[in-house]
N, C-alpha and C. Protein backbone atom coordinates (compact mmCIF):
# COMPACT_ATOMS: atom_id res chain seq x y z
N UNK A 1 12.93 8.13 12.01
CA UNK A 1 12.26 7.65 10.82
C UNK A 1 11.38 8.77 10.28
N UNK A 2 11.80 8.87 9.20
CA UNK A 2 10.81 10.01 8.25
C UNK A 2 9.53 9.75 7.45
N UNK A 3 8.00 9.84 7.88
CA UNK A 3 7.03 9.24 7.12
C UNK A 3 6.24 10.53 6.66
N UNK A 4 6.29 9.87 4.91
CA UNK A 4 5.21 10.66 4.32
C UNK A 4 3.93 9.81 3.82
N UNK A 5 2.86 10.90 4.43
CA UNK A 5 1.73 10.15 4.24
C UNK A 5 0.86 10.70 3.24
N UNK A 6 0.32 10.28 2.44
CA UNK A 6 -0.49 11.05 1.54
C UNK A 6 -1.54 10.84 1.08
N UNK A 7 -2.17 11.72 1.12
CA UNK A 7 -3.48 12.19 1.05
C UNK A 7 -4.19 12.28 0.37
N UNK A 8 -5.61 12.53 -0.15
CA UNK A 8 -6.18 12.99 -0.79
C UNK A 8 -6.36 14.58 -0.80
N UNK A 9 -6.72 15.06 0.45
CA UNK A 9 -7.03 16.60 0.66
C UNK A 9 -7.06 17.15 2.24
N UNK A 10 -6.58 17.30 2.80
CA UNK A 10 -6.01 17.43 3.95
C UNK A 10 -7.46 18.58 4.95
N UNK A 11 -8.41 17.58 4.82
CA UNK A 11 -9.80 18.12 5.45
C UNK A 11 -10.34 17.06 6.38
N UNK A 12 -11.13 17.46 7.22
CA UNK A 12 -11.99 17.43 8.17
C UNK A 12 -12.78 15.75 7.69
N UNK A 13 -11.98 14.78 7.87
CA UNK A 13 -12.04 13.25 7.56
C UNK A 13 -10.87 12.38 8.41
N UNK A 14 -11.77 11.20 8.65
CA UNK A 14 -11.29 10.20 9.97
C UNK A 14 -10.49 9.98 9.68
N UNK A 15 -9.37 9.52 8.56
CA UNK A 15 -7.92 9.43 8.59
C UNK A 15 -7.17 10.27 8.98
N UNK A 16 -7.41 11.85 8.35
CA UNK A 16 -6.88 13.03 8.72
C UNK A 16 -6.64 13.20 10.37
N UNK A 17 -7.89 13.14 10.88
CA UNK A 17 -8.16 13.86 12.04
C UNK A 17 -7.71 12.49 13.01
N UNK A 18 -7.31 11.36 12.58
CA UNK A 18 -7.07 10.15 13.74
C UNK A 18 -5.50 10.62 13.77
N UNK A 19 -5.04 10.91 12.50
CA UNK A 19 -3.45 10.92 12.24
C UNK A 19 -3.03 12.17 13.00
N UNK A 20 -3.65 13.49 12.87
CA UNK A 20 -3.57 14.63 13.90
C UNK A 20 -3.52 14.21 15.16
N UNK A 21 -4.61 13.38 15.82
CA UNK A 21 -4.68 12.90 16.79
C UNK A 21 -3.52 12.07 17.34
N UNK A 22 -2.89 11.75 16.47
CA UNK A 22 -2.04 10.60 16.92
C UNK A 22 -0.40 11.09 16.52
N UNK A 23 -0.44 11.84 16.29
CA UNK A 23 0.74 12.48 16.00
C UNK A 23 1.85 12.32 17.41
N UNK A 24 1.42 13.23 18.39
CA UNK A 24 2.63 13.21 19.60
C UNK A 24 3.20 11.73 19.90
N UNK A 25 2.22 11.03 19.25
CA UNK A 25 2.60 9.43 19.73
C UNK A 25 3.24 8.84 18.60
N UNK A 26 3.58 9.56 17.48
CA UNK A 26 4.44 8.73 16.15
C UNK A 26 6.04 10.00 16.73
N UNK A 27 5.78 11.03 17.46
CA UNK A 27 6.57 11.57 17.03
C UNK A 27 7.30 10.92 18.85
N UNK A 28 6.98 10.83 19.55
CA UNK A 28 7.39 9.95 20.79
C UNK A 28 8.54 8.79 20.18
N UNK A 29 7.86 8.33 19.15
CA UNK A 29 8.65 7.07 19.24
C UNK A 29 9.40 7.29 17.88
N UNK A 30 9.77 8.68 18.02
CA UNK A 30 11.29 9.00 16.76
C UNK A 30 10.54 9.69 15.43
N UNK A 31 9.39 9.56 15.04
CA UNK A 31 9.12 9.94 13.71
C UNK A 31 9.12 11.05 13.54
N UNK A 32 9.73 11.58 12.39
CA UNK A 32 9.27 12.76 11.60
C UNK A 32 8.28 12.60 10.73
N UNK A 33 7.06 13.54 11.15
CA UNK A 33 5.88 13.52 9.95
C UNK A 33 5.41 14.10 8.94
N UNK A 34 5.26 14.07 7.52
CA UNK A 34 5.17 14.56 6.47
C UNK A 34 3.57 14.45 5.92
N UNK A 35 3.19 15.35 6.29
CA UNK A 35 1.24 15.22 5.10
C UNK A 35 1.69 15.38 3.72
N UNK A 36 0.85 15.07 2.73
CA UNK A 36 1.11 14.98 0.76
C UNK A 36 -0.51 15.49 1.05
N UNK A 37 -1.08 16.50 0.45
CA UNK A 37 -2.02 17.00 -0.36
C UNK A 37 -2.05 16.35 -2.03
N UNK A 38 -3.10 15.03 -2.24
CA UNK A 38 -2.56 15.63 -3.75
C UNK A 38 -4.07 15.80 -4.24
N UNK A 39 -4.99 16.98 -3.37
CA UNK A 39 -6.11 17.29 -4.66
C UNK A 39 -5.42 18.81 -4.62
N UNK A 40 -6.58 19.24 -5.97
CA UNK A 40 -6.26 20.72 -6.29
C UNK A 40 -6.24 21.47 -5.53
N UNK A 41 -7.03 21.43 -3.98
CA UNK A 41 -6.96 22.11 -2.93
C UNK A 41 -6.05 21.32 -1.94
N UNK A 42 -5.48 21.77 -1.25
CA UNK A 42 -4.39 21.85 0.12
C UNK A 42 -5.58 20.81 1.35
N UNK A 43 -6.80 22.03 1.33
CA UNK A 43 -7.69 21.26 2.72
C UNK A 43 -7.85 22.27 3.65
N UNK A 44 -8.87 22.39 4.21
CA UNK A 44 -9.05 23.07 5.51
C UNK A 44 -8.33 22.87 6.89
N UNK A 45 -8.19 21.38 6.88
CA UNK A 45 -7.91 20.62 8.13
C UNK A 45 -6.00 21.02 7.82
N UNK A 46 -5.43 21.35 6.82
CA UNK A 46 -3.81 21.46 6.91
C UNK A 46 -3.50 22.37 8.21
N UNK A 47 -4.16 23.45 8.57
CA UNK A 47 -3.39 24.50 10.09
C UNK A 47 -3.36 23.27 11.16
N UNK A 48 -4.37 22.25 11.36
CA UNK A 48 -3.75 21.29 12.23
C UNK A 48 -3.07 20.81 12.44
N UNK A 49 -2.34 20.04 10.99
CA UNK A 49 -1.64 19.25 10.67
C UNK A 49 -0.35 20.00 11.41
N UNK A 50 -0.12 21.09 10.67
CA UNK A 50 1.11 22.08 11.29
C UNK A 50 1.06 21.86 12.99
N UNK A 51 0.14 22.36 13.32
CA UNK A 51 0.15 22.56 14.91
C UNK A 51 0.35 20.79 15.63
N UNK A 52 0.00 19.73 14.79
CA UNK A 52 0.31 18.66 15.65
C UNK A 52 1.89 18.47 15.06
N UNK A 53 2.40 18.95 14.30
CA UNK A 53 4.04 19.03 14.24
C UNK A 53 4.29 18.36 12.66
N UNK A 54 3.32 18.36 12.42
CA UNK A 54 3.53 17.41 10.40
C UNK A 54 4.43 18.89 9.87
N UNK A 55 4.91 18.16 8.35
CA UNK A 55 5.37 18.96 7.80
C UNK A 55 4.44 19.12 6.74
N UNK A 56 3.78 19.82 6.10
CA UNK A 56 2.29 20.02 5.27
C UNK A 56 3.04 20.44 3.93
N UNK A 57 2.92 19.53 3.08
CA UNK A 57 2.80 19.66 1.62
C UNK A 57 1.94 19.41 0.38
N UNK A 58 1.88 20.38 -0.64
CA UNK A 58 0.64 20.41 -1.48
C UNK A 58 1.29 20.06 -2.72
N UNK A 59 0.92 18.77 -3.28
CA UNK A 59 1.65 17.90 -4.56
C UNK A 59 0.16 18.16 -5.58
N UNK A 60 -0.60 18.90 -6.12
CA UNK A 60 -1.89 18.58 -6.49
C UNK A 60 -1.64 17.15 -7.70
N UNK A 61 -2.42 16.56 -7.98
CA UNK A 61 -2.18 15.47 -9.38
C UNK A 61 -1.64 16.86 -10.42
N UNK A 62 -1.48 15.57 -11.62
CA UNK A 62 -1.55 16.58 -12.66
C UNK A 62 -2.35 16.10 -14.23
N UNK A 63 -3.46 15.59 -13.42
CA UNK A 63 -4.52 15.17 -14.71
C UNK A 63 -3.72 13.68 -14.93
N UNK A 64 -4.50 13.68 -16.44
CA UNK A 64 -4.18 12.66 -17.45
C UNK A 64 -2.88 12.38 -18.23
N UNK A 65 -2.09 13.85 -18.68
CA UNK A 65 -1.66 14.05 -19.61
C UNK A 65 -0.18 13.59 -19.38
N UNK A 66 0.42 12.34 -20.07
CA UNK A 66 1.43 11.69 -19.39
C UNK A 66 2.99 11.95 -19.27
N UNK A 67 2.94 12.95 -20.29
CA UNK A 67 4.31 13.64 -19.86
C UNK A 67 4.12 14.49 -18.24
N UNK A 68 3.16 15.53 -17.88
CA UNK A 68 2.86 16.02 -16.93
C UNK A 68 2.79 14.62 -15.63
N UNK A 69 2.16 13.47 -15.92
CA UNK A 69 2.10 12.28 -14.82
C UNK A 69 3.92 11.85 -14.62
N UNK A 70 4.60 11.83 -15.51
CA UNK A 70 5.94 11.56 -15.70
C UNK A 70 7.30 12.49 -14.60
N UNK A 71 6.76 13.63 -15.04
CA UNK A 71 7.33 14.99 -14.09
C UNK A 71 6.85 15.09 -13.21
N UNK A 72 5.60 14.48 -12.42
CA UNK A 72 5.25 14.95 -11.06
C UNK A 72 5.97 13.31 -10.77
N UNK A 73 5.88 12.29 -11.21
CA UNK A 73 6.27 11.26 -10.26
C UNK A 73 7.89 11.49 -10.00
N UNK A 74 8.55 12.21 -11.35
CA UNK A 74 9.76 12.47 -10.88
C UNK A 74 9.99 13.41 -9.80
N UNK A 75 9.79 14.29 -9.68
CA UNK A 75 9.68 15.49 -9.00
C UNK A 75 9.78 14.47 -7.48
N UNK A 76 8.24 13.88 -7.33
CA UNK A 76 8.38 13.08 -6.13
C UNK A 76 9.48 11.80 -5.58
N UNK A 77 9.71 11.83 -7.05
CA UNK A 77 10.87 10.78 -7.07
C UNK A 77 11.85 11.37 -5.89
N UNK A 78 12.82 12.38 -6.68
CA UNK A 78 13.79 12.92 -6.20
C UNK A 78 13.45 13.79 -4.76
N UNK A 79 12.20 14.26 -4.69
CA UNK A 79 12.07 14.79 -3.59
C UNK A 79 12.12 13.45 -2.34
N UNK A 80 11.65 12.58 -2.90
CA UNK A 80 12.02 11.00 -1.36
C UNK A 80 13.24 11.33 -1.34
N UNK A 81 14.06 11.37 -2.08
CA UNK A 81 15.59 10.95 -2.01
C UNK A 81 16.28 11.88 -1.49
N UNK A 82 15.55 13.15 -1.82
CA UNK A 82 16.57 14.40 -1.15
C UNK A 82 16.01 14.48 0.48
N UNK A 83 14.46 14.17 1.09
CA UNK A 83 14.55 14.34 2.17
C UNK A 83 14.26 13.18 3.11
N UNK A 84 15.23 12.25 2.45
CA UNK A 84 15.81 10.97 2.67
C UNK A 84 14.33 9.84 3.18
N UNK A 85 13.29 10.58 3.00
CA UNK A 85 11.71 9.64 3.66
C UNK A 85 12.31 8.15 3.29
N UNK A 86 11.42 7.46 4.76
CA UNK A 86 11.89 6.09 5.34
C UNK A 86 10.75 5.20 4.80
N UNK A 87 9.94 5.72 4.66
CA UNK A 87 8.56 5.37 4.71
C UNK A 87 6.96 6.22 4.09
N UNK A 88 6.91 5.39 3.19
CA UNK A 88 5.40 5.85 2.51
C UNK A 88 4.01 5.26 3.23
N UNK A 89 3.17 6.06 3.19
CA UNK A 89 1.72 5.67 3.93
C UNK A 89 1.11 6.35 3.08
N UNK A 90 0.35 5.54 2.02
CA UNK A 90 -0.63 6.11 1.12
C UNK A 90 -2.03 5.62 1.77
N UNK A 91 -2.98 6.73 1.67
CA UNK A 91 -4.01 6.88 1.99
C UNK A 91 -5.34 7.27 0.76
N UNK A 92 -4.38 7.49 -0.04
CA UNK A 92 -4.98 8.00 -2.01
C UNK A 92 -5.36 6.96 -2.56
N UNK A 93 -6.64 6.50 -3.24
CA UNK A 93 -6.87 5.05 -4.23
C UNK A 93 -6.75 5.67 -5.82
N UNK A 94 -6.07 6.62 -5.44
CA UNK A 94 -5.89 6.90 -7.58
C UNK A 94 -5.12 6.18 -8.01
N UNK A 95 -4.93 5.72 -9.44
CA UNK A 95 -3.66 4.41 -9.29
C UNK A 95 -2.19 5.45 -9.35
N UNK A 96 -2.56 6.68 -9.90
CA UNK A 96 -1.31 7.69 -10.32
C UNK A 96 -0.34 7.67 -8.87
N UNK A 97 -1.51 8.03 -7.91
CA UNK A 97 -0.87 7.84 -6.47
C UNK A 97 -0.54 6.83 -5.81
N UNK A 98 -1.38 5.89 -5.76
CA UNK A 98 -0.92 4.80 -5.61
C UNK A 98 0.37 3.79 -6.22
N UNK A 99 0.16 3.67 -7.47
CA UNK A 99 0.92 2.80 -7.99
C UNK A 99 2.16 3.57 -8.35
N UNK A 100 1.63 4.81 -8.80
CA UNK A 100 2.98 5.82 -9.19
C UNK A 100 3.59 6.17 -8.23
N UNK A 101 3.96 6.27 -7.36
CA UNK A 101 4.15 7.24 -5.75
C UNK A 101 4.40 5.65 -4.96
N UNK A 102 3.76 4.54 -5.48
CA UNK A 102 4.41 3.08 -5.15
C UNK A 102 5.55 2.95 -5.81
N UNK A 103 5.75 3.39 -7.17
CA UNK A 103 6.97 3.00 -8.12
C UNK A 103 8.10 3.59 -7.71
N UNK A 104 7.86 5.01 -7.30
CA UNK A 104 8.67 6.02 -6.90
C UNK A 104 9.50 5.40 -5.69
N UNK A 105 8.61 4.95 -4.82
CA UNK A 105 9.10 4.48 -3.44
C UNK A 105 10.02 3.02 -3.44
N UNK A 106 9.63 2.34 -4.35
CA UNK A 106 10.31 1.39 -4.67
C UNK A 106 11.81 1.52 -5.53
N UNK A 107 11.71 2.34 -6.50
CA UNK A 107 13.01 3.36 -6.90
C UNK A 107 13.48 3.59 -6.00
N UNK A 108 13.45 3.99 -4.66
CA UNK A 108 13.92 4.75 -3.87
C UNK A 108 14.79 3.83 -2.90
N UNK A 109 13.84 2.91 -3.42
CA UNK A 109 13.94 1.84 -1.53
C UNK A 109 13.46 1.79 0.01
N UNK A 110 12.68 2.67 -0.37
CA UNK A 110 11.50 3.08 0.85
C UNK A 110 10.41 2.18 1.57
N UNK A 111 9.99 1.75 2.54
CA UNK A 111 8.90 0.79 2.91
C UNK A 111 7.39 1.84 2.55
N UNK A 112 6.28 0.99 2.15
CA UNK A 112 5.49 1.24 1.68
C UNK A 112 4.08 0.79 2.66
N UNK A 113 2.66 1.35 2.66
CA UNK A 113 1.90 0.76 3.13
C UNK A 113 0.84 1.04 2.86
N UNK A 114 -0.14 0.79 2.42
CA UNK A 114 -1.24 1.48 1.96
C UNK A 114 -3.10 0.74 2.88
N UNK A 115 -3.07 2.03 3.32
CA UNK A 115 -4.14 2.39 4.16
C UNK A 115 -5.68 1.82 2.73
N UNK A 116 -6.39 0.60 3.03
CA UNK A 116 -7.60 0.57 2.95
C UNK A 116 -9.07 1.10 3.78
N UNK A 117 -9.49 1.96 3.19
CA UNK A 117 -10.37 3.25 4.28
C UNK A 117 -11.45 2.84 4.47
N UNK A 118 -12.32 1.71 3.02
CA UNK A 118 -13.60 1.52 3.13
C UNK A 118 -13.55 0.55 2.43
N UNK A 119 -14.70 0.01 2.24
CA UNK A 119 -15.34 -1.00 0.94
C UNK A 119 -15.82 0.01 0.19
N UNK A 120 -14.72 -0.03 -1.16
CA UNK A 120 -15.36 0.04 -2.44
C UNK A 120 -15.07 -1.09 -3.17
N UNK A 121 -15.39 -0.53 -4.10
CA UNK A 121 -16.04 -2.01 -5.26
C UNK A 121 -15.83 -1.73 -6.66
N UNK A 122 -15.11 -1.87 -7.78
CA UNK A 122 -15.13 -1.72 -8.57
C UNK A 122 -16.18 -2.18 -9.50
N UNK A 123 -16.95 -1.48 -10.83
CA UNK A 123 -17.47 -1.73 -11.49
C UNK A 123 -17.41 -3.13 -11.98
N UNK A 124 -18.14 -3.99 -12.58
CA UNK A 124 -17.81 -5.47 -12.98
C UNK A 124 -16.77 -5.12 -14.59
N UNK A 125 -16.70 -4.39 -15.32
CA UNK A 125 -16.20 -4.37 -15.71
C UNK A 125 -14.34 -3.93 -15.58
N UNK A 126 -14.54 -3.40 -14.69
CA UNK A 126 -13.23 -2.62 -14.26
C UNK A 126 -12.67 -3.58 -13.23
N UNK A 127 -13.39 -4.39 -12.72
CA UNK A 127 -12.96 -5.38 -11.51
C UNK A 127 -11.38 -6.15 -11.91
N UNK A 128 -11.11 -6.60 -13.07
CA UNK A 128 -9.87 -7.06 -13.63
C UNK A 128 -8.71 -6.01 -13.20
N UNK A 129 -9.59 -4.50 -13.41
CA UNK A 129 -8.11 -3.37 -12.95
C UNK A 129 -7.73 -3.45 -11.44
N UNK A 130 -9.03 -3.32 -10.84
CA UNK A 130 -8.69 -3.31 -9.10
C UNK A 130 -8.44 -4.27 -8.87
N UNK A 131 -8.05 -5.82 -9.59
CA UNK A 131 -7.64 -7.14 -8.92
C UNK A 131 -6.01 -6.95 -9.04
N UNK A 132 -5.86 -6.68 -10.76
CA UNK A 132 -4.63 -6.53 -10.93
C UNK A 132 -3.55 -5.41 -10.23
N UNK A 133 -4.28 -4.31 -10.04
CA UNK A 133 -3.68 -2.89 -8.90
C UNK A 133 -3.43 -3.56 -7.91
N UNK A 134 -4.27 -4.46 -7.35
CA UNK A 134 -4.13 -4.58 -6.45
C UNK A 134 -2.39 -5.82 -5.72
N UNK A 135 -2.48 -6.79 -7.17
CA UNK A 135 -1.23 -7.60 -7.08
C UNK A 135 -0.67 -7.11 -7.52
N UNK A 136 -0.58 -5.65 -8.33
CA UNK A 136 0.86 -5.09 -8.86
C UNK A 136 1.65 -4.94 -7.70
N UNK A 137 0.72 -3.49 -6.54
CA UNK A 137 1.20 -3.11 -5.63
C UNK A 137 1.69 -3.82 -4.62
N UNK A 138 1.39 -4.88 -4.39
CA UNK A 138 1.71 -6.22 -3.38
C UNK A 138 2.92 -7.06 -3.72
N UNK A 139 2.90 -7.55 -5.08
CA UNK A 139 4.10 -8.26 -5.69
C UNK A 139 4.88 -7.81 -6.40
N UNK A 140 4.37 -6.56 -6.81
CA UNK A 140 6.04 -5.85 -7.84
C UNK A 140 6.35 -4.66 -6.89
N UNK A 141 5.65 -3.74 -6.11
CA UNK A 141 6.02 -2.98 -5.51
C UNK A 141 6.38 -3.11 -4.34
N UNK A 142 5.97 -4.55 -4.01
CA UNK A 142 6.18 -4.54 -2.06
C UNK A 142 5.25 -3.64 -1.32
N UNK A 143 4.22 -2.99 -1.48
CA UNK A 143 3.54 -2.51 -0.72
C UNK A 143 2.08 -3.24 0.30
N UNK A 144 2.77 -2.95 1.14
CA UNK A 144 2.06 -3.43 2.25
C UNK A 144 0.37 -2.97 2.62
N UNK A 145 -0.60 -4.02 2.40
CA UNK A 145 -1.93 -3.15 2.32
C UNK A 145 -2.13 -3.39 4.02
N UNK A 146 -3.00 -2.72 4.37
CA UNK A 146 -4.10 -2.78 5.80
C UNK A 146 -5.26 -2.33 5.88
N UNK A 147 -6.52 -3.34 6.09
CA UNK A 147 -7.50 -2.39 6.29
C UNK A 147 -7.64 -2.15 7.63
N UNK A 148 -8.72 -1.50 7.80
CA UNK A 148 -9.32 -0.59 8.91
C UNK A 148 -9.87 -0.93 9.92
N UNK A 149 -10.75 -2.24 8.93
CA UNK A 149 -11.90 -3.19 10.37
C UNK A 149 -12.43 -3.99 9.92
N UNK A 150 -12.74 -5.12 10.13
CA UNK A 150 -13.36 -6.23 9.06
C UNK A 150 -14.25 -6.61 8.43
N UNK A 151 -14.89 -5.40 8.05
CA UNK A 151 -15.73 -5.21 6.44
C UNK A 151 -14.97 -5.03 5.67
N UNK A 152 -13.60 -4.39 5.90
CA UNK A 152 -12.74 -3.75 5.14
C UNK A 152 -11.86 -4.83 4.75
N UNK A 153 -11.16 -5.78 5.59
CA UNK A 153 -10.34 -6.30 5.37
C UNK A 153 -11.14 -8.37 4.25
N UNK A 154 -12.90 -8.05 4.93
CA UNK A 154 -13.45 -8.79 4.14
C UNK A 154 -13.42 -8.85 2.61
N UNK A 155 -13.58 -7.47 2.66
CA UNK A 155 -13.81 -7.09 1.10
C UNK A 155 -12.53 -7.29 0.26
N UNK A 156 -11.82 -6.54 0.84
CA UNK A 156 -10.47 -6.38 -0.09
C UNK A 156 -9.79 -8.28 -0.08
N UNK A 157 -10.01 -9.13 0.80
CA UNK A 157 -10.09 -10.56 1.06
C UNK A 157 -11.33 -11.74 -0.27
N UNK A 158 -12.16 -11.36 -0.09
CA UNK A 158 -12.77 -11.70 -1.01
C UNK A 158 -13.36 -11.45 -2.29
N UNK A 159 -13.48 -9.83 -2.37
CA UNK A 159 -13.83 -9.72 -3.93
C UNK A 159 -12.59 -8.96 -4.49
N UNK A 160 -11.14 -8.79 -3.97
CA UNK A 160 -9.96 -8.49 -4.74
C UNK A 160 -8.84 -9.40 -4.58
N UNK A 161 -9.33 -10.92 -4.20
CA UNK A 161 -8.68 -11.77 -3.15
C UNK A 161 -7.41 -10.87 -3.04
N UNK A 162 -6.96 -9.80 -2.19
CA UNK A 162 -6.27 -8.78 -1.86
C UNK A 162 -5.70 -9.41 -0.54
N UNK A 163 -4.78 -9.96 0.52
CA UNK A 163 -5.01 -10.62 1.80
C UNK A 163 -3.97 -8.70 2.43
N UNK A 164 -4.76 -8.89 3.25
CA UNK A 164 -4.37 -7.15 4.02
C UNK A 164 -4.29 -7.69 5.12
N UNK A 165 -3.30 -6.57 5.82
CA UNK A 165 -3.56 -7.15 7.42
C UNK A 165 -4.65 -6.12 8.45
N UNK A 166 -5.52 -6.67 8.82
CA UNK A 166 -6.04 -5.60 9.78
C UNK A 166 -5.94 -5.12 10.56
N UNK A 167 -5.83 -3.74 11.08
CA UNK A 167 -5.67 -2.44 12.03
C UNK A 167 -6.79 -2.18 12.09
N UNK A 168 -7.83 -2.65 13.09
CA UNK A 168 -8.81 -1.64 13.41
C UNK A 168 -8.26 -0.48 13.89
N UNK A 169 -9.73 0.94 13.20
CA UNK A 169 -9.54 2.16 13.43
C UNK A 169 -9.53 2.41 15.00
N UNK A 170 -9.07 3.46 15.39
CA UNK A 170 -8.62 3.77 17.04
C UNK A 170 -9.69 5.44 17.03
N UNK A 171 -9.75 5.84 18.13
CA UNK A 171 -10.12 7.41 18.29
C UNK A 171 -9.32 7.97 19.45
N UNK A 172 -9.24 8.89 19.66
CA UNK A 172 -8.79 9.72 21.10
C UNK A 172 -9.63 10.04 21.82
């Protein structure tokens, strides 16, 4: 099974460094592992990634501008398809990444899952977007949410009535 997981910025942060950590044990039980960079920088923490056996790639966004949003989701489009990935693990709350890089995966036919990291909270005005993101990705995309620990899985439960399944976080 081929999983790409993606990122925000591939640095010195508890998702990063649990997933390094945990690597010999995804790759034990068959996986091939793929990191997604998508800020403007790559990350400090990427020489790890390599050395725990990921395959390290740098997708940066590409702004606003929607022909440019159009060509990177394609790009990612076809890149699932050419290196046949089984499986998406988004770890990104941009909706470009999220929902776009959800659309992609669903084009594809790929299983999906998206990592809840913390309680955030959307503005009261914006709260309609993070309710609705949140049932796009669940009921039109099939993506599977989880939070972390149950502040996490509270929140996204009651102020996005979002229902996630919980994974408390692990360490080595």
């Amino acid at each position: 099974m081929k999983v790409l997981h993606v990122f925000n910025t591939l640095g010195y942060s508890g998702a990063e460094k649990m997933y390094v950590a945990a690597a010999h044990l995804f790759r034990e039980k068959g996986c091939e592992l793929v990191a997604v960079s998508t800020n403007a920088e790559l990350g400090d923490y990427a020489p790890q990634f390599v050395r725990a056996g990921f395959e390290v790639l740098h997708w940066p966004l590409p702004g606003r501008n929607p022909w440019r949003v159009a060509l990177y989701l394609h790009r990612a489009f076809r890149h699932i398809r050419r290196e046949r990935i089984d499986a998406i693990h988004l770890h990104r709350a941009e909706y470009v990444t999220w929902l776009g890089l959800g659309l992609c995966g669903r084009m594809a036919g790929v299983r999906m899952v998206r990592t809840f990291h913390s309680v955030f909270r959307n503005r009261r005005k914006t709260l309609v977007v993070g309710r609705f993101a949140r049932w796009a990705s669940r009921r039109l995309l099939g993506i599977c949410g989880h939070s972390i620990g149950e502040s996490v899985w509270r929140n996204e439960q009651e102020y996005y009535h979002n229902p996630t399944v919980r994974i408390n976080n692990w360490y080595d």
